[in-house]
N, C-alpha and C. Protein backbone atom coordinates (compact mmCIF):
# COMPACT_ATOMS: atom_id res chain seq x y z
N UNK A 1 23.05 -27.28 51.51
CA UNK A 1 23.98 -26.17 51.63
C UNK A 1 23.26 -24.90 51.18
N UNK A 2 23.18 -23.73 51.99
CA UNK A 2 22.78 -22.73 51.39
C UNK A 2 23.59 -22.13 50.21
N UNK A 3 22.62 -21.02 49.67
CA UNK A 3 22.83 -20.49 48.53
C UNK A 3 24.11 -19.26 48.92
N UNK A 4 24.75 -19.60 48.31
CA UNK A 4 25.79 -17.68 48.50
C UNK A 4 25.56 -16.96 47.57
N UNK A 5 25.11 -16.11 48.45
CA UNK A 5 25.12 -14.78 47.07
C UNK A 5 26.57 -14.07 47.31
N UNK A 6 26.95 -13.13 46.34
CA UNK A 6 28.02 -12.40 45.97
C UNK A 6 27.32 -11.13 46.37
N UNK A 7 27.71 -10.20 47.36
CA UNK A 7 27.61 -8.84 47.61
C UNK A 7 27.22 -8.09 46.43
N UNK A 8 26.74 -7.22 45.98
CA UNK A 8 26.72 -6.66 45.05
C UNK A 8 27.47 -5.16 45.40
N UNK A 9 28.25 -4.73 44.42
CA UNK A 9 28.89 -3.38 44.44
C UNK A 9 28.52 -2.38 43.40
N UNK A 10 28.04 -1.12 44.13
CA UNK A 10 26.94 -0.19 43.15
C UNK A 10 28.30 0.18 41.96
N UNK A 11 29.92 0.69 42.54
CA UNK A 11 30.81 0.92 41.87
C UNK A 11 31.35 -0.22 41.00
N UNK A 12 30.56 -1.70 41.15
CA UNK A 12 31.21 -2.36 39.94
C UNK A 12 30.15 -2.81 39.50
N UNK A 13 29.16 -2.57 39.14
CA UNK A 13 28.27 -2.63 38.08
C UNK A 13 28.06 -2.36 36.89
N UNK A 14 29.18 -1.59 36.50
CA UNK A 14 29.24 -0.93 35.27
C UNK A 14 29.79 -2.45 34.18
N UNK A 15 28.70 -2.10 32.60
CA UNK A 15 28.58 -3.16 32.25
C UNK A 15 28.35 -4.35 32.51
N UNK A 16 27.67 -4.44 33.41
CA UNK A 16 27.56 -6.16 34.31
C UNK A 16 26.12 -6.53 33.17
N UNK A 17 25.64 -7.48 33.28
CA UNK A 17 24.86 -8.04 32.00
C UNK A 17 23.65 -8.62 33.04
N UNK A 18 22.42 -8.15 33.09
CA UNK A 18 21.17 -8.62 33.85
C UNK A 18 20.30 -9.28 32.77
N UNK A 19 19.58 -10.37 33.50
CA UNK A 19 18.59 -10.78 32.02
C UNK A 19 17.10 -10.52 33.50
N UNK A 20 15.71 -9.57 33.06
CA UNK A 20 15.14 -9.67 33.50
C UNK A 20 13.74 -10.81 33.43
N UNK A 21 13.58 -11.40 34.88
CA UNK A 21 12.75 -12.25 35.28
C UNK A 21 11.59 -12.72 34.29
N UNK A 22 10.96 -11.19 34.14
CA UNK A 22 9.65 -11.71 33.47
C UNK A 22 10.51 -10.21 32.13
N UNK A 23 9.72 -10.80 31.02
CA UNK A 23 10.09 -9.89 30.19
C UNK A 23 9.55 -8.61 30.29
N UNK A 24 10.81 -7.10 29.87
CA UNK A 24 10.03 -5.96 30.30
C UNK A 24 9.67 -5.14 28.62
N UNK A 25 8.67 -5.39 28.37
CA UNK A 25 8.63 -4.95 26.46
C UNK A 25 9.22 -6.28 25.59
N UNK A 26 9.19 -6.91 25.83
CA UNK A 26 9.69 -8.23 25.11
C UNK A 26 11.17 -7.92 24.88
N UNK A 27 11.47 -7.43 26.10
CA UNK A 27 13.18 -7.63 26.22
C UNK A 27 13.99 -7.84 27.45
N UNK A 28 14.39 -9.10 27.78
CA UNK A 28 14.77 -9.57 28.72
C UNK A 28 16.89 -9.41 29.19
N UNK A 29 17.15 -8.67 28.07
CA UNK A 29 18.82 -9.18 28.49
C UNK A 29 18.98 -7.37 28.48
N UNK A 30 19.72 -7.04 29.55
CA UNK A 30 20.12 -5.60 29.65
C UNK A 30 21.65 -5.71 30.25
N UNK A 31 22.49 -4.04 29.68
CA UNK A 31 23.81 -4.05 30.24
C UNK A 31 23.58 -2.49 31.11
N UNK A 32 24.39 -2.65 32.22
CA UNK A 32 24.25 -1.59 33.03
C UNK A 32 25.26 -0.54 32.10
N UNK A 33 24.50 0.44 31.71
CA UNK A 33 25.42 1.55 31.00
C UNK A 33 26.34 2.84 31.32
N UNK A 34 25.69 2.66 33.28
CA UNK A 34 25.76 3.96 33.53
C UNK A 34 25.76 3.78 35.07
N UNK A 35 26.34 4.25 35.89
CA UNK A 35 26.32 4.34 37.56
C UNK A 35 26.38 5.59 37.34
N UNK A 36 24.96 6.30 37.89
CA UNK A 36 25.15 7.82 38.09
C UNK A 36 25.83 8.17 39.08
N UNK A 37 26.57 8.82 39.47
CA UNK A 37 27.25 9.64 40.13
C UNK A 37 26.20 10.56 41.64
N UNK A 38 26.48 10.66 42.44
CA UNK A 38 25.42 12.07 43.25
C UNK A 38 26.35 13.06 43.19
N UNK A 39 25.29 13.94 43.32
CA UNK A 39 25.86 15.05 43.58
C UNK A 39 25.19 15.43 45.01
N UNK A 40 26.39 15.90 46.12
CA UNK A 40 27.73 15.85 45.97
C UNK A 40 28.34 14.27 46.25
N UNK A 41 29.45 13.83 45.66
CA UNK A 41 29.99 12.68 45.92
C UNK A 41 30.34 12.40 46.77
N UNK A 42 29.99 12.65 48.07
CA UNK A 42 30.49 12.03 49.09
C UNK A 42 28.81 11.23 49.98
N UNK A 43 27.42 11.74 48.75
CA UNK A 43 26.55 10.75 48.91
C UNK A 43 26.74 9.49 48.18
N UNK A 44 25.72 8.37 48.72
CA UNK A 44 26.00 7.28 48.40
C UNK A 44 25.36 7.09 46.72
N UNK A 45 26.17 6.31 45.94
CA UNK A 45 25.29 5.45 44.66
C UNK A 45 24.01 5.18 45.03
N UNK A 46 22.90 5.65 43.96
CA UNK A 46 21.88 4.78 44.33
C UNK A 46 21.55 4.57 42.78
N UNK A 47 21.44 5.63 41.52
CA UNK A 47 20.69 5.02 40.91
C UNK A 47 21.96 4.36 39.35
N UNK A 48 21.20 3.67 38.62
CA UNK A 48 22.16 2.51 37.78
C UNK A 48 21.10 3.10 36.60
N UNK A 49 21.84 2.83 35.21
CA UNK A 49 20.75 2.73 34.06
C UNK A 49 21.47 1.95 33.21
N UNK A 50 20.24 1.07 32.86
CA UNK A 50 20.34 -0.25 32.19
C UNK A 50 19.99 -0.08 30.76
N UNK A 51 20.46 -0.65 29.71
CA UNK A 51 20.29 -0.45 28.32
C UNK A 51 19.44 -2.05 28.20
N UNK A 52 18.68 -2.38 27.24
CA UNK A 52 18.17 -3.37 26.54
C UNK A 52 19.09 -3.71 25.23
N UNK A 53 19.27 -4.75 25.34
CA UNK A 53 20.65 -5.39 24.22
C UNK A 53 19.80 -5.19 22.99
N UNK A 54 18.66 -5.71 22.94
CA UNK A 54 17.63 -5.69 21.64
C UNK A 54 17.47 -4.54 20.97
N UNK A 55 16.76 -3.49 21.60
CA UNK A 55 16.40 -2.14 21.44
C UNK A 55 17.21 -1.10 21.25
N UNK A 56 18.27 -1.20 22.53
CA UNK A 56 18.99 -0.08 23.09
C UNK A 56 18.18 0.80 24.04
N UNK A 57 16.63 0.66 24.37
CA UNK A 57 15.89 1.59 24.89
C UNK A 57 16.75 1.32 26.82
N UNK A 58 16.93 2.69 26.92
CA UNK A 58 17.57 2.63 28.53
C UNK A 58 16.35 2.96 29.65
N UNK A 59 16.60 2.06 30.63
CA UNK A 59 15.74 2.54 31.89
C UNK A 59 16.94 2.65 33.01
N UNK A 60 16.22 3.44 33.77
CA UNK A 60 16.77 3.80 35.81
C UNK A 60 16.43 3.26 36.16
N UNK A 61 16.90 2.82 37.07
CA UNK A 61 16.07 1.90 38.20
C UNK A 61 17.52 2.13 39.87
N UNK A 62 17.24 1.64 41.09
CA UNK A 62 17.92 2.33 41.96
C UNK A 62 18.39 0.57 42.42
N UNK A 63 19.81 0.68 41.91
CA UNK A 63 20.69 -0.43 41.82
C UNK A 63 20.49 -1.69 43.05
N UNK A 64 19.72 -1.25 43.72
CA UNK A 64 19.40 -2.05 44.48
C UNK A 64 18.36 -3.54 44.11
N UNK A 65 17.54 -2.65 43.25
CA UNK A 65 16.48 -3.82 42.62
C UNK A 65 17.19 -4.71 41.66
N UNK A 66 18.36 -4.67 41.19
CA UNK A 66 18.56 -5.78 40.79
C UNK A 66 19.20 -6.85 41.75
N UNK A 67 18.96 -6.87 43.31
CA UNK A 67 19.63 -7.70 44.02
C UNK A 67 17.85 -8.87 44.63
N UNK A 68 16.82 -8.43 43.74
CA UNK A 68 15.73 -9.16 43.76
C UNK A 68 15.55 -10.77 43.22
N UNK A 69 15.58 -11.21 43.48
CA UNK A 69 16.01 -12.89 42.63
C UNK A 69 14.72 -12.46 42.21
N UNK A 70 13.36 -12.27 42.61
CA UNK A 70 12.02 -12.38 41.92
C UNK A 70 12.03 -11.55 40.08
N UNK A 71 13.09 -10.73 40.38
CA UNK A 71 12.79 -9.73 39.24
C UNK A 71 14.02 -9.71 38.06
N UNK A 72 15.46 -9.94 38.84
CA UNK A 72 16.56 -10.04 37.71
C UNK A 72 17.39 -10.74 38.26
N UNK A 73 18.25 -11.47 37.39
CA UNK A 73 18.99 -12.67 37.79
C UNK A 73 20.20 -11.93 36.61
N UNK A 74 21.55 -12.52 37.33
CA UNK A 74 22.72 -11.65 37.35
C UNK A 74 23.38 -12.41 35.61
N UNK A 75 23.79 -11.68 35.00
CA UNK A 75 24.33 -12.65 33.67
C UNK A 75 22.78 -12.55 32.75
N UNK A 76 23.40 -12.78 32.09
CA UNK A 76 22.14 -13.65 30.83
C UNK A 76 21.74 -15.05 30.32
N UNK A 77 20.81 -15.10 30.72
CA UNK A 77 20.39 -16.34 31.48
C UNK A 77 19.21 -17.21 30.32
């Protein structure tokens, strides 16, 4: 049976919990903190920023890359 993935939605990402693939700084579990907004809003979502549970240190990244199985897997894992 194939695999189903779940669509991903840039507007419900907020707080969703990623644990990344390979560790990035020896920190693997992040919460999405932030769906930036465009300006003007009637462009599309693109970019997301992710906090590190460990650190707190936040990165951007363009919400799409977390739909990479190679790089982040959904939850904390």
């Amino acid at each position: 049976m194939p695999e189903r993935r779940n669509p991903l939605s840039p507007k419900k990402l907020l707080l969703s919990k990623w644990t990344a693939v390979r560790p990035l700084n020896r920190e693997k579990h992040f919460v999405v903190v932030r769906v930036i907004e465009p300006e003007p809003p009637a462009v599309r979502i693109e970019q997301v920023e992710l906090e590190a549970v460990h650190s707190g240190r936040v990165l951007q990244l363009h919400w799409r890359d977390l739909t990479d199985p190679r790089v982040w897997r959904q939850g904390w894992v």
